[in-house]
PDB file of N, CA and C in Angstrom:
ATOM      1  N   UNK A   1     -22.120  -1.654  10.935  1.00  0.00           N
ATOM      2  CA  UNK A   1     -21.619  -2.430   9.824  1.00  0.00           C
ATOM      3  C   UNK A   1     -21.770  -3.921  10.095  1.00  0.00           C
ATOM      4  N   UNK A   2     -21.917  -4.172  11.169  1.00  0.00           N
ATOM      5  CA  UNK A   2     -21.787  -6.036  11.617  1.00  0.00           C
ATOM      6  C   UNK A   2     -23.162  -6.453  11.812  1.00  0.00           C
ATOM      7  N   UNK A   3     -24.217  -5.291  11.869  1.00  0.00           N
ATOM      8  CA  UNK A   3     -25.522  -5.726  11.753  1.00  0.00           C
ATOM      9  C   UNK A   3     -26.003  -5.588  10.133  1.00  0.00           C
ATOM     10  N   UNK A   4     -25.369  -4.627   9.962  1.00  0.00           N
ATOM     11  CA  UNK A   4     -26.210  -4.445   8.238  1.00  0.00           C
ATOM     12  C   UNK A   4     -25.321  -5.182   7.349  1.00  0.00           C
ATOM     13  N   UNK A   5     -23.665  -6.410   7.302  1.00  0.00           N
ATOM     14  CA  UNK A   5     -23.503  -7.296   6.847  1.00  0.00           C
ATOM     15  C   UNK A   5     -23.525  -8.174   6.756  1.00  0.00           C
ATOM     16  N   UNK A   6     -23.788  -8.643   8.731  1.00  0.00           N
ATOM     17  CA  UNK A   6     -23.927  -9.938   9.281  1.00  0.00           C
ATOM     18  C   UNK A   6     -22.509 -10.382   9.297  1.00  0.00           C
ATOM     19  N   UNK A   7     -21.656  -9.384   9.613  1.00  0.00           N
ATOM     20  CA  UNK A   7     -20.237  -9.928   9.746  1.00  0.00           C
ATOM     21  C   UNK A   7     -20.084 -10.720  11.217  1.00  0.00           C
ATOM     22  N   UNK A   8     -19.906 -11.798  11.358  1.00  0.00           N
ATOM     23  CA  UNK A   8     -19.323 -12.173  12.905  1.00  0.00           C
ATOM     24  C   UNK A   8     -17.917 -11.221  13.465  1.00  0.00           C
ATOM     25  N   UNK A   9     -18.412 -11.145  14.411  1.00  0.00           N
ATOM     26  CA  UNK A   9     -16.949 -10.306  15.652  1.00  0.00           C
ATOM     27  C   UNK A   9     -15.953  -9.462  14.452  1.00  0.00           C
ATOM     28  N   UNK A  10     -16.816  -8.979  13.755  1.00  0.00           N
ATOM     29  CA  UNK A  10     -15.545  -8.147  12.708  1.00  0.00           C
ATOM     30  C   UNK A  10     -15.302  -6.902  13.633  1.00  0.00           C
ATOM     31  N   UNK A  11     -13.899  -6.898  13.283  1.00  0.00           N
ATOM     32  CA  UNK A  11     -13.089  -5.427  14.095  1.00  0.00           C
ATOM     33  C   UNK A  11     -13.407  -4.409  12.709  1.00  0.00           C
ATOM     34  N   UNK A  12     -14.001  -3.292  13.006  1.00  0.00           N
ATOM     35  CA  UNK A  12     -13.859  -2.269  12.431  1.00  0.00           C
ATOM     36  C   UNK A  12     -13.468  -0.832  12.328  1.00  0.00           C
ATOM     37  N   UNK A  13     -12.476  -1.128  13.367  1.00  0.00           N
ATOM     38  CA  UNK A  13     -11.661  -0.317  13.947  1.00  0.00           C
ATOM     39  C   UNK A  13     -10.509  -0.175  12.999  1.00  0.00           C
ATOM     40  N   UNK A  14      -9.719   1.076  12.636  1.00  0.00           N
ATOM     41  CA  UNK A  14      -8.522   1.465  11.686  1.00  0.00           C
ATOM     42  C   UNK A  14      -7.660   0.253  12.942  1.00  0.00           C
ATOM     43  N   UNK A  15      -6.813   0.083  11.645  1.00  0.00           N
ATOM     44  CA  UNK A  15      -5.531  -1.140  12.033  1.00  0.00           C
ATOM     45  C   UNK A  15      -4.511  -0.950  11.161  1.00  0.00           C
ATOM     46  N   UNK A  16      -2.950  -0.590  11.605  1.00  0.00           N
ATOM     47  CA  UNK A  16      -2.043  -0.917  11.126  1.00  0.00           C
ATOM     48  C   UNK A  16      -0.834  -1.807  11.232  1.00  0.00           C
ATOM     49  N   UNK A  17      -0.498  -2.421  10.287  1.00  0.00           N
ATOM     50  CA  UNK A  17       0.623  -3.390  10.367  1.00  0.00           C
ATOM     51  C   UNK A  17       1.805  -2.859  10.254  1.00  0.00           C
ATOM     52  N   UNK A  18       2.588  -3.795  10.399  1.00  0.00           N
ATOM     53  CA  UNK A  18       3.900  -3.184   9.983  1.00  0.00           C
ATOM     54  C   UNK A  18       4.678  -4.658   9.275  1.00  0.00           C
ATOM     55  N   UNK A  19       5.211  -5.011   8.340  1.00  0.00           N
ATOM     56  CA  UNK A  19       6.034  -6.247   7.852  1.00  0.00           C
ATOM     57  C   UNK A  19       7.488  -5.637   7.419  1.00  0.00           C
ATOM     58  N   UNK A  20       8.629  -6.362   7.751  1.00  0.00           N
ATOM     59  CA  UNK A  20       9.758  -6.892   7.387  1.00  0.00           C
ATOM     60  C   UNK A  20       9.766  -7.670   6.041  1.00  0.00           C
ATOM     61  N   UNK A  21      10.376  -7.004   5.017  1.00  0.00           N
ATOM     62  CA  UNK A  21      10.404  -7.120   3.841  1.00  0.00           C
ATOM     63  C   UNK A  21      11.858  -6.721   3.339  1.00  0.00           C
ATOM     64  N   UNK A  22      12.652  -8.242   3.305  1.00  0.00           N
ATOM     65  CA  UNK A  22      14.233  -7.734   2.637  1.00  0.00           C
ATOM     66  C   UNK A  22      14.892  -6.240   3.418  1.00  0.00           C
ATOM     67  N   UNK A  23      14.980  -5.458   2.380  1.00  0.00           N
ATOM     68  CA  UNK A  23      15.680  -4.383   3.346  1.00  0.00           C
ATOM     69  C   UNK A  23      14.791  -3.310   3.505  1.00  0.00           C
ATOM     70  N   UNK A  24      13.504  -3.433   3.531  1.00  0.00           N
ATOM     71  CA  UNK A  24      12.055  -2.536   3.009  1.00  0.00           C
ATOM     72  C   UNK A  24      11.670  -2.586   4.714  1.00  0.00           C
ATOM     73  N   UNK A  25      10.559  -1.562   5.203  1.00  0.00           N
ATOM     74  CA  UNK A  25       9.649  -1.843   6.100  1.00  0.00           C
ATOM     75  C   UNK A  25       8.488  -1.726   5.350  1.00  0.00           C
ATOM     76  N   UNK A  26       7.524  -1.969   5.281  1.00  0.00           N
ATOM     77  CA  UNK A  26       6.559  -2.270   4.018  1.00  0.00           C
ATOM     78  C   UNK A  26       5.063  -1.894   5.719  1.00  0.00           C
ATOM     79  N   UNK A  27       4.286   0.003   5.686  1.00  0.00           N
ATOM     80  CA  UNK A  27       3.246  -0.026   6.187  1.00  0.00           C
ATOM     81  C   UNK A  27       1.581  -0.508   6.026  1.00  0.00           C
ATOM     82  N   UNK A  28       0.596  -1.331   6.350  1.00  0.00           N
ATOM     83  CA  UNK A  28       0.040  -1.579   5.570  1.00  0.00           C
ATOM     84  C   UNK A  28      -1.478  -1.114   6.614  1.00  0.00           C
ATOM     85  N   UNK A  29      -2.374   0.005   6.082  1.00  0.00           N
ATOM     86  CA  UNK A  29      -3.743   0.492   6.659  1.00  0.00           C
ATOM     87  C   UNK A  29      -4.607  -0.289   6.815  1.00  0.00           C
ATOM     88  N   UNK A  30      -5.569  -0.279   7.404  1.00  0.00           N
ATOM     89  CA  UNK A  30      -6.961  -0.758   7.207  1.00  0.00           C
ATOM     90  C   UNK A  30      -7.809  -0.055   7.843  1.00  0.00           C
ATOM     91  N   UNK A  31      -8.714   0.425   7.147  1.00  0.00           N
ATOM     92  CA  UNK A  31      -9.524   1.123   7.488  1.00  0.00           C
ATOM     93  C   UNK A  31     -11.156   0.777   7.028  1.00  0.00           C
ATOM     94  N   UNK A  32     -12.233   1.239   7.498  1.00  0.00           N
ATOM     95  CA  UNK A  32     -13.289   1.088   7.172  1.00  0.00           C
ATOM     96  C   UNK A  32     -14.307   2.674   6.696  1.00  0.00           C
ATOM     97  N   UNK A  33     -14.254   2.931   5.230  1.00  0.00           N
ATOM     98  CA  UNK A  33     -15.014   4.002   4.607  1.00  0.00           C
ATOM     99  C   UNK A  33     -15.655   3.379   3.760  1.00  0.00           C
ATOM    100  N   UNK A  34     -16.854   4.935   3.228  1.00  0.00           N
ATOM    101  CA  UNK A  34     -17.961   4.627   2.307  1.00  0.00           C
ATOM    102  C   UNK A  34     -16.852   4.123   1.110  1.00  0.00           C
ATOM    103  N   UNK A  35     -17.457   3.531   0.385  1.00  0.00           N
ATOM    104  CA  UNK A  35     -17.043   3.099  -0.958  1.00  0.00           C
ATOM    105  C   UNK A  35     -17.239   4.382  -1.716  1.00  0.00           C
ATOM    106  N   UNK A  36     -17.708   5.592  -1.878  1.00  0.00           N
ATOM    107  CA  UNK A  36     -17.235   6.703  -2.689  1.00  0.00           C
ATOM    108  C   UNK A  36     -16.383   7.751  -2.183  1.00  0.00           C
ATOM    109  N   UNK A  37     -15.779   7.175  -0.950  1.00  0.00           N
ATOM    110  CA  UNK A  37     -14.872   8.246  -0.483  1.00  0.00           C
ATOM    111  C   UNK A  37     -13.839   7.474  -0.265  1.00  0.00           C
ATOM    112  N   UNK A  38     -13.625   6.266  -1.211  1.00  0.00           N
ATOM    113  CA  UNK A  38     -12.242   5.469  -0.824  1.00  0.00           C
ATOM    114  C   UNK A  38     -10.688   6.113  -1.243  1.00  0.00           C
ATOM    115  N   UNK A  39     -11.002   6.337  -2.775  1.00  0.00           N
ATOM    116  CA  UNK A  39      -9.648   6.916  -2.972  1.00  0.00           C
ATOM    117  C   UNK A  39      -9.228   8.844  -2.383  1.00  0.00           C
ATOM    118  N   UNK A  40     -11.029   9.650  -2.275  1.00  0.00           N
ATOM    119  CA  UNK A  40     -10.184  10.905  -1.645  1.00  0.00           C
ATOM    120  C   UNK A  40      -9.530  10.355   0.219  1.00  0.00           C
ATOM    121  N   UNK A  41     -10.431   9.568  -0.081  1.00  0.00           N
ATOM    122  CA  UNK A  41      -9.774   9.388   2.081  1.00  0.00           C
ATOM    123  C   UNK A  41      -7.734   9.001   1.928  1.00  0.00           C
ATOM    124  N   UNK A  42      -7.780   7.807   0.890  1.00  0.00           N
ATOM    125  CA  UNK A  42      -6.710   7.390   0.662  1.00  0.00           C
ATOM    126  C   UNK A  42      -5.814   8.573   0.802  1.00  0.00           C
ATOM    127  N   UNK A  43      -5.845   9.262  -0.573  1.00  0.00           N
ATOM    128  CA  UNK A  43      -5.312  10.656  -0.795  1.00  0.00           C
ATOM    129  C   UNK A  43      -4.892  11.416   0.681  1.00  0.00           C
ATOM    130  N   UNK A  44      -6.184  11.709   1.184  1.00  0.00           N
ATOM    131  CA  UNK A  44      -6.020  12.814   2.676  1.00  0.00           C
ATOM    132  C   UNK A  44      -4.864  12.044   3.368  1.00  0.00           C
ATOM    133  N   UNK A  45      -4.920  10.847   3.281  1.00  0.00           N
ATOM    134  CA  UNK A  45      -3.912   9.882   4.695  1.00  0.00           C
ATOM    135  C   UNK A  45      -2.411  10.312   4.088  1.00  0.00           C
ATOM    136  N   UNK A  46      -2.165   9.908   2.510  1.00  0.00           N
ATOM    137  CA  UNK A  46      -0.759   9.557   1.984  1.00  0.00           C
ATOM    138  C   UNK A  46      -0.178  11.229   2.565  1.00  0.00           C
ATOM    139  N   UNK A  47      -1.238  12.543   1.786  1.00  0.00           N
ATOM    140  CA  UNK A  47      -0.754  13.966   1.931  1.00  0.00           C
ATOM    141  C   UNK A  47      -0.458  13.698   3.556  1.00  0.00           C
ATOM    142  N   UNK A  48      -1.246  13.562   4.744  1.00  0.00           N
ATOM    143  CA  UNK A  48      -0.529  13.624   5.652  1.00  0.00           C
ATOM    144  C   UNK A  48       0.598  12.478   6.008  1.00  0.00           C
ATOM    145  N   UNK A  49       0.794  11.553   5.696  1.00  0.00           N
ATOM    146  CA  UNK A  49       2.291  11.058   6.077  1.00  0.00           C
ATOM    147  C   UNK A  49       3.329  12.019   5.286  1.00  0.00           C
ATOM    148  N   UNK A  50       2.994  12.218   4.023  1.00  0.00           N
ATOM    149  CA  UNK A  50       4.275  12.864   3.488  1.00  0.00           C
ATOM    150  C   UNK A  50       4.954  14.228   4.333  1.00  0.00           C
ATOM    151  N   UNK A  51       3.230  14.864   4.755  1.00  0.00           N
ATOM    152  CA  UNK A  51       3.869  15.948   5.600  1.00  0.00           C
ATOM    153  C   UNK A  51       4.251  15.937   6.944  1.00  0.00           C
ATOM    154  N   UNK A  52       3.823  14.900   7.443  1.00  0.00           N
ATOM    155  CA  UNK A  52       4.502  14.450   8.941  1.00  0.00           C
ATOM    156  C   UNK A  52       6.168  13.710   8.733  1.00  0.00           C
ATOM    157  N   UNK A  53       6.503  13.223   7.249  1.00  0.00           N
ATOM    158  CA  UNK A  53       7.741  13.273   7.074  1.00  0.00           C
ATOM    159  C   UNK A  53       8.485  14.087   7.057  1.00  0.00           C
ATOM    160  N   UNK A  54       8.224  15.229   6.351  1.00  0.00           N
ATOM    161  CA  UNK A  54       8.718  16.124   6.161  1.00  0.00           C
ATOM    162  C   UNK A  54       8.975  17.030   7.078  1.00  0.00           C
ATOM    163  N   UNK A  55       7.994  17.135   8.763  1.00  0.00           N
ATOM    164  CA  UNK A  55       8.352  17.789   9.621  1.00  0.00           C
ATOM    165  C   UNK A  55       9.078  16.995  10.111  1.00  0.00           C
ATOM    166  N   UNK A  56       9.901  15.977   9.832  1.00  0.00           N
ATOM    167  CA  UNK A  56      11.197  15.476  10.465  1.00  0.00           C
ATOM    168  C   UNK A  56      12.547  15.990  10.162  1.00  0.00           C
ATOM    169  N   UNK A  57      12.531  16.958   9.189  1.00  0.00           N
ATOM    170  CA  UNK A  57      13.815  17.865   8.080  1.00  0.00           C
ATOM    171  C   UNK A  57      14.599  16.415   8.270  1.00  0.00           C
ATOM    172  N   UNK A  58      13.968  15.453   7.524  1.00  0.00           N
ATOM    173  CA  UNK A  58      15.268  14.516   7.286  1.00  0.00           C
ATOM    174  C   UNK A  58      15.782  13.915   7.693  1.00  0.00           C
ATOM    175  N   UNK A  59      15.290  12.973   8.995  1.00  0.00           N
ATOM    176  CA  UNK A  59      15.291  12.307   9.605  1.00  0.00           C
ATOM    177  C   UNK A  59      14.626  11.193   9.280  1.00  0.00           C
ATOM    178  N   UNK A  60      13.332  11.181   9.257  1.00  0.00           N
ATOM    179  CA  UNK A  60      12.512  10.039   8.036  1.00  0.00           C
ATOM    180  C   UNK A  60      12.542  10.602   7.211  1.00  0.00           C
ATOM    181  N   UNK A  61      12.956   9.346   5.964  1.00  0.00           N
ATOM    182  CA  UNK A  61      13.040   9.707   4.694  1.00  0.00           C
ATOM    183  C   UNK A  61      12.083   8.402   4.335  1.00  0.00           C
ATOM    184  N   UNK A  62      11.706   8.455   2.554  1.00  0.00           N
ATOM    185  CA  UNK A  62      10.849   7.515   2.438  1.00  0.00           C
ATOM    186  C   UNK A  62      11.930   6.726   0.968  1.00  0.00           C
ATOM    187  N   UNK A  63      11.975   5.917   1.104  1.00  0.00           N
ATOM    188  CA  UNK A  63      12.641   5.028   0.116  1.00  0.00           C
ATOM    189  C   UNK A  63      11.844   3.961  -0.813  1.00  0.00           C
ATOM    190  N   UNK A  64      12.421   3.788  -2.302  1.00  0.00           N
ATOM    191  CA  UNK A  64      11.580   3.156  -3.238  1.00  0.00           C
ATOM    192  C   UNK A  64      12.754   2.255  -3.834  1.00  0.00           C
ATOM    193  N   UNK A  65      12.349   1.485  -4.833  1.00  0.00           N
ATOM    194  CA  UNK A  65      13.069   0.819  -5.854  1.00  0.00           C
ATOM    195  C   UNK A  65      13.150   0.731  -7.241  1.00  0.00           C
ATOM    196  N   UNK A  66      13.729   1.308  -7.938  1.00  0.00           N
ATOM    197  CA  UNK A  66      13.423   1.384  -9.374  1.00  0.00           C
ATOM    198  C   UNK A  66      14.384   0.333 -10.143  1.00  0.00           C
ATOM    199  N   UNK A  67      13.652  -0.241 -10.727  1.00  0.00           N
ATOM    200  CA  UNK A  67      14.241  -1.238 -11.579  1.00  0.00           C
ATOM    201  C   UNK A  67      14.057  -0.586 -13.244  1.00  0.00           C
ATOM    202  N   UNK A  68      15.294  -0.651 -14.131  1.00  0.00           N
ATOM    203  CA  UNK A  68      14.723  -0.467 -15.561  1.00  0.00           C
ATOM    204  C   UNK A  68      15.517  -1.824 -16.341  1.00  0.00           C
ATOM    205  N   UNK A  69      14.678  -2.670 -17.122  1.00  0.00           N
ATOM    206  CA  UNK A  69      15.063  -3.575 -17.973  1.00  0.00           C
ATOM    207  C   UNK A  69      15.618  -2.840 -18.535  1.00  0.00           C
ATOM    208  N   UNK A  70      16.929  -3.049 -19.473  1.00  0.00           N
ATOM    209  CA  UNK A  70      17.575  -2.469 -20.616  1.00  0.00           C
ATOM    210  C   UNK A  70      17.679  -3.312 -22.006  1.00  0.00           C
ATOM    211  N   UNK A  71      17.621  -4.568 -21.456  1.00  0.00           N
ATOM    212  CA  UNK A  71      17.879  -5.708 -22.642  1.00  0.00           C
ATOM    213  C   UNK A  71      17.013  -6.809 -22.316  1.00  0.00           C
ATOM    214  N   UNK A  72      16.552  -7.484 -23.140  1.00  0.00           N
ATOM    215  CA  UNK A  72      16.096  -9.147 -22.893  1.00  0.00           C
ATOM    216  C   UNK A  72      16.436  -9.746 -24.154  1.00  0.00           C
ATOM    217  N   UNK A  73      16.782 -11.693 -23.421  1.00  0.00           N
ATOM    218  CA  UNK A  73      16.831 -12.507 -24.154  1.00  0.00           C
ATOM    219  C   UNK A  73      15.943 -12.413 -25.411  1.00  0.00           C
ATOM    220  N   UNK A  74      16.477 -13.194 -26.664  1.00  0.00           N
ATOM    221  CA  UNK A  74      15.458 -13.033 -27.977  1.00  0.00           C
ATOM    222  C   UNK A  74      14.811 -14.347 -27.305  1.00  0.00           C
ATOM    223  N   UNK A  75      13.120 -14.128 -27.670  1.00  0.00           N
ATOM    224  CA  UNK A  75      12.317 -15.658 -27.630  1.00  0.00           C
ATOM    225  C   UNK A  75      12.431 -16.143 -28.617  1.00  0.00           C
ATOM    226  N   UNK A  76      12.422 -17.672 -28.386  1.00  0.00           N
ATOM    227  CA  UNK A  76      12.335 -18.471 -29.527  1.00  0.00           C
ATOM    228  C   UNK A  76      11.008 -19.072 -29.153  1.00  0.00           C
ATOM    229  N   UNK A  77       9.765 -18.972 -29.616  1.00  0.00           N
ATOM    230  CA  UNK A  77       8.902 -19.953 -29.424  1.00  0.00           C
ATOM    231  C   UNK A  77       8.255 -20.637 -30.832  1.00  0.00           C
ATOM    232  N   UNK A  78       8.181 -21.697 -30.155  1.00  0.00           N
ATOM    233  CA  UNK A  78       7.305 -23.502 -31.327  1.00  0.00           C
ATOM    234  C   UNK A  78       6.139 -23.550 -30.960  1.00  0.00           C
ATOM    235  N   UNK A  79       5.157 -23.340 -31.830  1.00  0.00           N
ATOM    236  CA  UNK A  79       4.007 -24.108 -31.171  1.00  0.00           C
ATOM    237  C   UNK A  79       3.708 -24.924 -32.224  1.00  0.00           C
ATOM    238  N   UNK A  80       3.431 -26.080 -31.580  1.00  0.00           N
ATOM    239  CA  UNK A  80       3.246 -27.695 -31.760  1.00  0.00           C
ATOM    240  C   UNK A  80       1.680 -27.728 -31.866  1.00  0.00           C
ATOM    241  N   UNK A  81       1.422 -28.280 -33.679  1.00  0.00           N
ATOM    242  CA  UNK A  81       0.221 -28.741 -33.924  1.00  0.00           C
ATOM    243  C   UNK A  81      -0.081 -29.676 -33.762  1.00  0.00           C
TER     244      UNK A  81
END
């Protein structure tokens, strides 16, 4: 890949992060695949975390945030000729 893009010293090795986010741990991949096997590869990775969660019976759990608007302010907008 670093000869057929001419990438300098690119790592193309899988890499994961990890960030501190409020009360979130937020994981983040990188990986290097063909461009037509991006989203089944995606897919294969998420099915196995879910099931390597799940052989924890509940110990890792995975947590989200749902927000639902119920109301908003009325707009008032002017537009100026």
């Amino acid at each position: 890949m670093i000869d057929k893009y001419r990438i300098e010293e690119a790592s193309v090795e899988p890499m994961s992060f990890i960030v501190a986010i409020d009360k979130w741990i937020e994981f983040s991949l990188r990986y290097v695949v063909d461009y037509k096997l991006r989203r089944s590869t995606k897919d294969k990775i998420f099915i196995k975390i879910l099931q390597e969660v799940d052989k924890t019976k509940g110990k890792v759990q995975l947590a989200s945030a749902t927000f639902e608007l119920v109301a908003a302010p009325s707009l008032n907008v002017k537009i100026k000729k």
